[in-house]
Protein backbone atom coordinates (compact mmCIF):
# COMPACT_ATOMS: atom_id res chain seq x y z
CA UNK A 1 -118.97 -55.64 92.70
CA UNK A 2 -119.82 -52.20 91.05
CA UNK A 3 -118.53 -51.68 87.61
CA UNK A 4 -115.72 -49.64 87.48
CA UNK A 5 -115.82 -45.90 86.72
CA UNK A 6 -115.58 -44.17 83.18
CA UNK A 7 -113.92 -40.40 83.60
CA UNK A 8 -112.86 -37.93 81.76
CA UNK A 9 -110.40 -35.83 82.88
CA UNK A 10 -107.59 -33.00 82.18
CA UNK A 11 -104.25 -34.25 80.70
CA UNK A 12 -102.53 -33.45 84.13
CA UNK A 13 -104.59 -35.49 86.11
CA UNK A 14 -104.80 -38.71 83.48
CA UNK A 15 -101.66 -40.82 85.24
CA UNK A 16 -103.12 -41.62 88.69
CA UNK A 17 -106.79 -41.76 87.13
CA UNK A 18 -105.37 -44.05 84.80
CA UNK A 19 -103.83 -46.17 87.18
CA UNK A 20 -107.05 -46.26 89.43
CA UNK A 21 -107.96 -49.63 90.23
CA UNK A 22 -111.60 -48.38 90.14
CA UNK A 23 -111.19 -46.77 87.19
CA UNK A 24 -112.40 -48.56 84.20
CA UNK A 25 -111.41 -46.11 81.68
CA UNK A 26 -109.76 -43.02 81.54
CA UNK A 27 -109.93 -40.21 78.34
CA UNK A 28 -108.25 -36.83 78.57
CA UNK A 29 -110.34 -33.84 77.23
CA UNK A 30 -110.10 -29.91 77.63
CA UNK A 31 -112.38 -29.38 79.94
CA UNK A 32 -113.30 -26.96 83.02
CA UNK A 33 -113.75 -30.02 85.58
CA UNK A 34 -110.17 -31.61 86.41
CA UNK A 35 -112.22 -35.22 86.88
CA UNK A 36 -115.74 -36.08 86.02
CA UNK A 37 -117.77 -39.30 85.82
CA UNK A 38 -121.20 -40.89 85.93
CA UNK A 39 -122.07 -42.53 89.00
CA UNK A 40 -125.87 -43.32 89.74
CA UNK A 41 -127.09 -41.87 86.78
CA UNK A 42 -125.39 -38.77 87.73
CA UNK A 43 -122.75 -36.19 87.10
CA UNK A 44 -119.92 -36.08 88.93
CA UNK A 45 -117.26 -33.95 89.40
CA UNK A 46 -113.92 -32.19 91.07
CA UNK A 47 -113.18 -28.87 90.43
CA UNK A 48 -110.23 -27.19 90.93
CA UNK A 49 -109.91 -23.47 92.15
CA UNK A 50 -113.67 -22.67 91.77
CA UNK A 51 -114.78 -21.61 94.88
CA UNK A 52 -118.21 -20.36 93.50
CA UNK A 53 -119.25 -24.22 93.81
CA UNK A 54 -120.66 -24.21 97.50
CA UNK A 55 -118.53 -27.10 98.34
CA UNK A 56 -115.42 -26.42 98.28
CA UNK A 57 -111.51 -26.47 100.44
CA UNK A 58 -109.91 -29.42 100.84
CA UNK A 59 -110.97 -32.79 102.24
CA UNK A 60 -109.22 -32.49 105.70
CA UNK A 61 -111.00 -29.28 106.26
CA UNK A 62 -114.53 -30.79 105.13
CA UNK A 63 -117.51 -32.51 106.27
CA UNK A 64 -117.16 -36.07 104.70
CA UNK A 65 -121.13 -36.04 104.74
CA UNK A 66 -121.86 -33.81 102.44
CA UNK A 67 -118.70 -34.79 100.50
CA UNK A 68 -120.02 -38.15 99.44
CA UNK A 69 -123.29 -37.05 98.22
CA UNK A 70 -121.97 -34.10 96.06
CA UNK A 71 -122.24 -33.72 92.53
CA UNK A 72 -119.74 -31.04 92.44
CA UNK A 73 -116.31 -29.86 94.84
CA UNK A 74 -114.01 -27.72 94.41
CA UNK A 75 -110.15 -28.00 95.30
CA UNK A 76 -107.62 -25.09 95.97
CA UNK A 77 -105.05 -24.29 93.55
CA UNK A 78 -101.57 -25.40 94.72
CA UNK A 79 -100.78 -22.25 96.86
CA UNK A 80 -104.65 -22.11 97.95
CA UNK A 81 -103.67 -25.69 99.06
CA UNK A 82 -100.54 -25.11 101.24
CA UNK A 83 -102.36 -22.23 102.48
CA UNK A 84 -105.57 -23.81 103.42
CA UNK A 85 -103.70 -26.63 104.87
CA UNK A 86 -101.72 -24.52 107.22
CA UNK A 87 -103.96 -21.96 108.21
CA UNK A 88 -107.66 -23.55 108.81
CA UNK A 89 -107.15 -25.54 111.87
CA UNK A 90 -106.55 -21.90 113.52
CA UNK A 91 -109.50 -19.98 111.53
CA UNK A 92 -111.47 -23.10 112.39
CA UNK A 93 -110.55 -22.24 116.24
CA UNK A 94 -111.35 -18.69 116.08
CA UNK A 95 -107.71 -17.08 117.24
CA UNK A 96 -106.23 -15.70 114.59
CA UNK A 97 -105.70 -11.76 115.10
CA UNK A 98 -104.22 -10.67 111.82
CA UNK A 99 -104.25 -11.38 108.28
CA UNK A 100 -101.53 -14.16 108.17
CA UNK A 101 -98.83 -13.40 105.37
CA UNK A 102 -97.72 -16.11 103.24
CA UNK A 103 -94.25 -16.41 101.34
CA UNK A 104 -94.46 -19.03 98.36
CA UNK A 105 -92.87 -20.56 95.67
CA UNK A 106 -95.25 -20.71 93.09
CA UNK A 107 -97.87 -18.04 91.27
CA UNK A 108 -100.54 -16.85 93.04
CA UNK A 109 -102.39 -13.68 94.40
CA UNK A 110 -104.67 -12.98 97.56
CA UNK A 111 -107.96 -13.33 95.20
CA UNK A 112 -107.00 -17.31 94.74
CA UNK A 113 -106.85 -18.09 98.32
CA UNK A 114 -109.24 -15.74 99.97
CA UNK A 115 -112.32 -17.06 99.65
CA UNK A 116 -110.91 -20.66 100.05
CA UNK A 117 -110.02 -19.13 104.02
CA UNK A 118 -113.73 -18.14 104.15
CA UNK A 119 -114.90 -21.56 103.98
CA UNK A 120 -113.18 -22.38 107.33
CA UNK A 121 -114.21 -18.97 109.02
CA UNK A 122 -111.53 -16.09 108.11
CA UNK A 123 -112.57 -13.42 106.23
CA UNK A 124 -109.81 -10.80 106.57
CA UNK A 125 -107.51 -11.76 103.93
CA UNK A 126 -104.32 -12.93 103.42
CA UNK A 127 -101.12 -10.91 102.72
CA UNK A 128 -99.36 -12.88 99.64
CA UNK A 129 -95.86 -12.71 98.15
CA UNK A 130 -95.29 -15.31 95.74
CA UNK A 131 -91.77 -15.70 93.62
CA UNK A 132 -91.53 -18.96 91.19
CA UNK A 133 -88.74 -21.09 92.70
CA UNK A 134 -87.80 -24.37 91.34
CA UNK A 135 -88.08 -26.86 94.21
CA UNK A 136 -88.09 -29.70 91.90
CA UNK A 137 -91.57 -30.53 91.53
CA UNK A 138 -92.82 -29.52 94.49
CA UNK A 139 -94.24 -26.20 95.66
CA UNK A 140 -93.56 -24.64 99.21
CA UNK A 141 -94.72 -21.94 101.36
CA UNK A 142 -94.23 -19.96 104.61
CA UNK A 143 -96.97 -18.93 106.23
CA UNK A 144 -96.77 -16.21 109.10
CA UNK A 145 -99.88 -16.08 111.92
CA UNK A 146 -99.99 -14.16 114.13
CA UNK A 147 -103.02 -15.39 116.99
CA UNK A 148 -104.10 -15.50 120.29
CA UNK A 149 -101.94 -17.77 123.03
CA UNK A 150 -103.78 -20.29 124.25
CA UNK A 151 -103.71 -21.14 127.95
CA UNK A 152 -101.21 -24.17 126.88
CA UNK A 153 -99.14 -23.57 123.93
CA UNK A 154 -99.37 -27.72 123.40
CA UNK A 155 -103.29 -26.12 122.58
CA UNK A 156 -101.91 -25.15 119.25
CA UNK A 157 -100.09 -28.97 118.48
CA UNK A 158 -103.81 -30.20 119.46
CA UNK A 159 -105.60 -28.33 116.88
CA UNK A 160 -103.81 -29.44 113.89
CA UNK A 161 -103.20 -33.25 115.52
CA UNK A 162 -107.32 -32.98 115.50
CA UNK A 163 -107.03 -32.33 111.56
CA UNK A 164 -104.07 -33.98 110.53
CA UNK A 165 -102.84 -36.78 112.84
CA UNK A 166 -105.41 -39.41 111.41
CA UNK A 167 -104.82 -37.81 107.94
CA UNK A 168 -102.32 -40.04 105.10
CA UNK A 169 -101.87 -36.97 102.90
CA UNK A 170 -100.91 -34.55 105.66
CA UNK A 171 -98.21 -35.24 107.71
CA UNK A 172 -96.51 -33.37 110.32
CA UNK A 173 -92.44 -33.72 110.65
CA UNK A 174 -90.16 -31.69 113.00
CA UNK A 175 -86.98 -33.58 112.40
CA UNK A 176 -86.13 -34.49 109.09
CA UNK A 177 -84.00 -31.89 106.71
CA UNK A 178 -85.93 -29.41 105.30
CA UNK A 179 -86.21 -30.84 101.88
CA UNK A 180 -88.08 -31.33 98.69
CA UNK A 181 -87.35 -34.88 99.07
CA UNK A 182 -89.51 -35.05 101.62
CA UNK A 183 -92.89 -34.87 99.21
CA UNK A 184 -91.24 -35.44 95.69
CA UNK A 185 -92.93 -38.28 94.39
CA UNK A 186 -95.66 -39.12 97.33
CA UNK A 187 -99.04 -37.75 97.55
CA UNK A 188 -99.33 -36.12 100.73
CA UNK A 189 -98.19 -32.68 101.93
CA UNK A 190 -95.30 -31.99 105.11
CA UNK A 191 -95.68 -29.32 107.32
CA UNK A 192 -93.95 -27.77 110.74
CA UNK A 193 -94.93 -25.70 113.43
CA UNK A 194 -92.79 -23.28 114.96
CA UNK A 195 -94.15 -20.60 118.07
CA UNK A 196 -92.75 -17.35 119.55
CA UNK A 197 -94.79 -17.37 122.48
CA UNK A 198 -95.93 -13.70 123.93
CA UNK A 199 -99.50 -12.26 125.52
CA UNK A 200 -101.27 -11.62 124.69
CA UNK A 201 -100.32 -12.50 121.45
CA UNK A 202 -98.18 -14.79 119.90
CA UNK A 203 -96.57 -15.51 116.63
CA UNK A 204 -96.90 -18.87 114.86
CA UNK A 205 -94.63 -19.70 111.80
CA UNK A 206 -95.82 -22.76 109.59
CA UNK A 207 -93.89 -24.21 107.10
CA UNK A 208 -95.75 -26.80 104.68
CA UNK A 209 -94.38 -28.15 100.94
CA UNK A 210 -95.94 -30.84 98.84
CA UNK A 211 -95.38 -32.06 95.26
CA UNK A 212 -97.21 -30.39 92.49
CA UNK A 213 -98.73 -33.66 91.21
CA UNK A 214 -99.43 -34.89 94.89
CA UNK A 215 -101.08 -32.99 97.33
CA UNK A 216 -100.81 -29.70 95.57
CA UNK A 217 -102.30 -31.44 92.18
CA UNK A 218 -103.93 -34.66 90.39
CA UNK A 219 -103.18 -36.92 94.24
CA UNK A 220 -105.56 -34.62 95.79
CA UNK A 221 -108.19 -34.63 93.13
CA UNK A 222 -108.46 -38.56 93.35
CA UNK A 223 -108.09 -38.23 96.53
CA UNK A 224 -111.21 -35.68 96.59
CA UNK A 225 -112.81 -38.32 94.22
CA UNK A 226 -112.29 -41.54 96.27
CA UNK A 227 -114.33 -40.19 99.21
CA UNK A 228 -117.32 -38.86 96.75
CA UNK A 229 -117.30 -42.54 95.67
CA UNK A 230 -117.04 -44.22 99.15
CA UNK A 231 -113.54 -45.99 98.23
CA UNK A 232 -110.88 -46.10 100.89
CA UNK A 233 -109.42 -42.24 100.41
CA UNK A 234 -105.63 -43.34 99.61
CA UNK A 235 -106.62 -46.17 96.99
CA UNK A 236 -104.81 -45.79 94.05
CA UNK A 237 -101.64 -43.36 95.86
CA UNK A 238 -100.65 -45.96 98.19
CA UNK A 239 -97.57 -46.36 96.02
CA UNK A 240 -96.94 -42.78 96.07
CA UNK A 241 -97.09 -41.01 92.47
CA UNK A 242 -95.44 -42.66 89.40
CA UNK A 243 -94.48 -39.76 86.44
């Protein structure tokens, strides 16, 4: 069996790399990567919010291919995250009309998430309030679309199913109370759809929240690490995230 790994990474992202059964050793250092290691006599690493490295988004929204034999990728920041998350599988599909607008609860501008939207095919922008909310631990966001309606609104369920159904940090629920409880603690984001059908436009309202140390921080850089390394993409955050 290999060796385990030997990383370095930032203070916020030591816990879960610690814990890594993969993970021989773990130091903390002030550093621009957020995790980097040696692997094959070379450097490895996972950015986050750098989207000058040419791969870059999130790991739903990429090609694992190219993922595994990167040196370097580059993460969103939190909002970049919940924004990426709920907007892609429609830039992906070509039908959004507008620049969506995006409410959130933690600090951001439009220059953060922009060019993370490029990556998946919108160039246009995105209209950004963002007001600091304590949602304890977790960070949330509406996000307004507005797009082209499909021939069958069920089209719009099947695009983010195709992204997301298969996904264990991405989860769809339509039921449950609106809640930070919902993502406190695990390592995978919640989101919900909600349509006001029209033509030849319609309006598509997406609400999405994860935790700040899961999907919208260190979960999702071992996360982005486990499938540069071939392991099983939720080993080590099975358990959810232990503070």
């Amino acid at each position: 069996m290999e060796a385990g790994l030997e990383v370095e990474c930032r203070a916020d992202v030591y816990g879960p790399a610690a814990r890594h059964p993969r993970i021989a050793s773990a130091t903390t250092r002030e550093m621009e990567e957020a995790l980097r290691w040696r692997q094959g006599g070379q450097q490895r690493a996972v950015y986050v919010g750098h989207p000058e490295i040419a791969l870059h988004g999130v790991v739903e929204l990429a090609d694992n291919n190219p993922l595994v034999c990167a040196n370097s990728f580059s993460l969103p920041s939190p909002a970049a995250t919940l924004a990426l998350l709920a907007v892609g599988p429609l830039a992906e599909a070509g039908i959004l009309v507008e620049p969506p607008a995006m409410m959130v609860s933690v600090e951001t501008d439009e220059s953060e998430i922009a060019p993370f939207l490029e990556k998946v095919g919108w160039s246009d922008g995105i209209l950004v309030a963002a007001e600091e909310r304590d949602f304890g631990g977790a960070a949330a966001a509406t996000v307004f679309c507005e797009l082209k309606t499909p021939e069958r609104l069920e089209d719009l369920d099947d695009l983010y199913e195709e992204r997301y159904a298969r996904s264990f940090f991405v989860r769809r629920d339509e039921t449950s109370e609106w809640d930070a409880k919902l993502v406190i603690g695990r390592a995978h984001a919640v989101y919900r759809l909600y349509v006001t059908p029209d033509s030849p436009n319609s309006l598509l309202r997406i609400q999405i929240m994860a935790d700040r140390d899961g999907k919208c921080g260190a979960a999702q850089v071992i996360h982005a690490m486990n499938v540069m390394c071939g392991f099983e993409e939720s080993l080590g955050l099975e358990s959810g995230l232990v503070r």
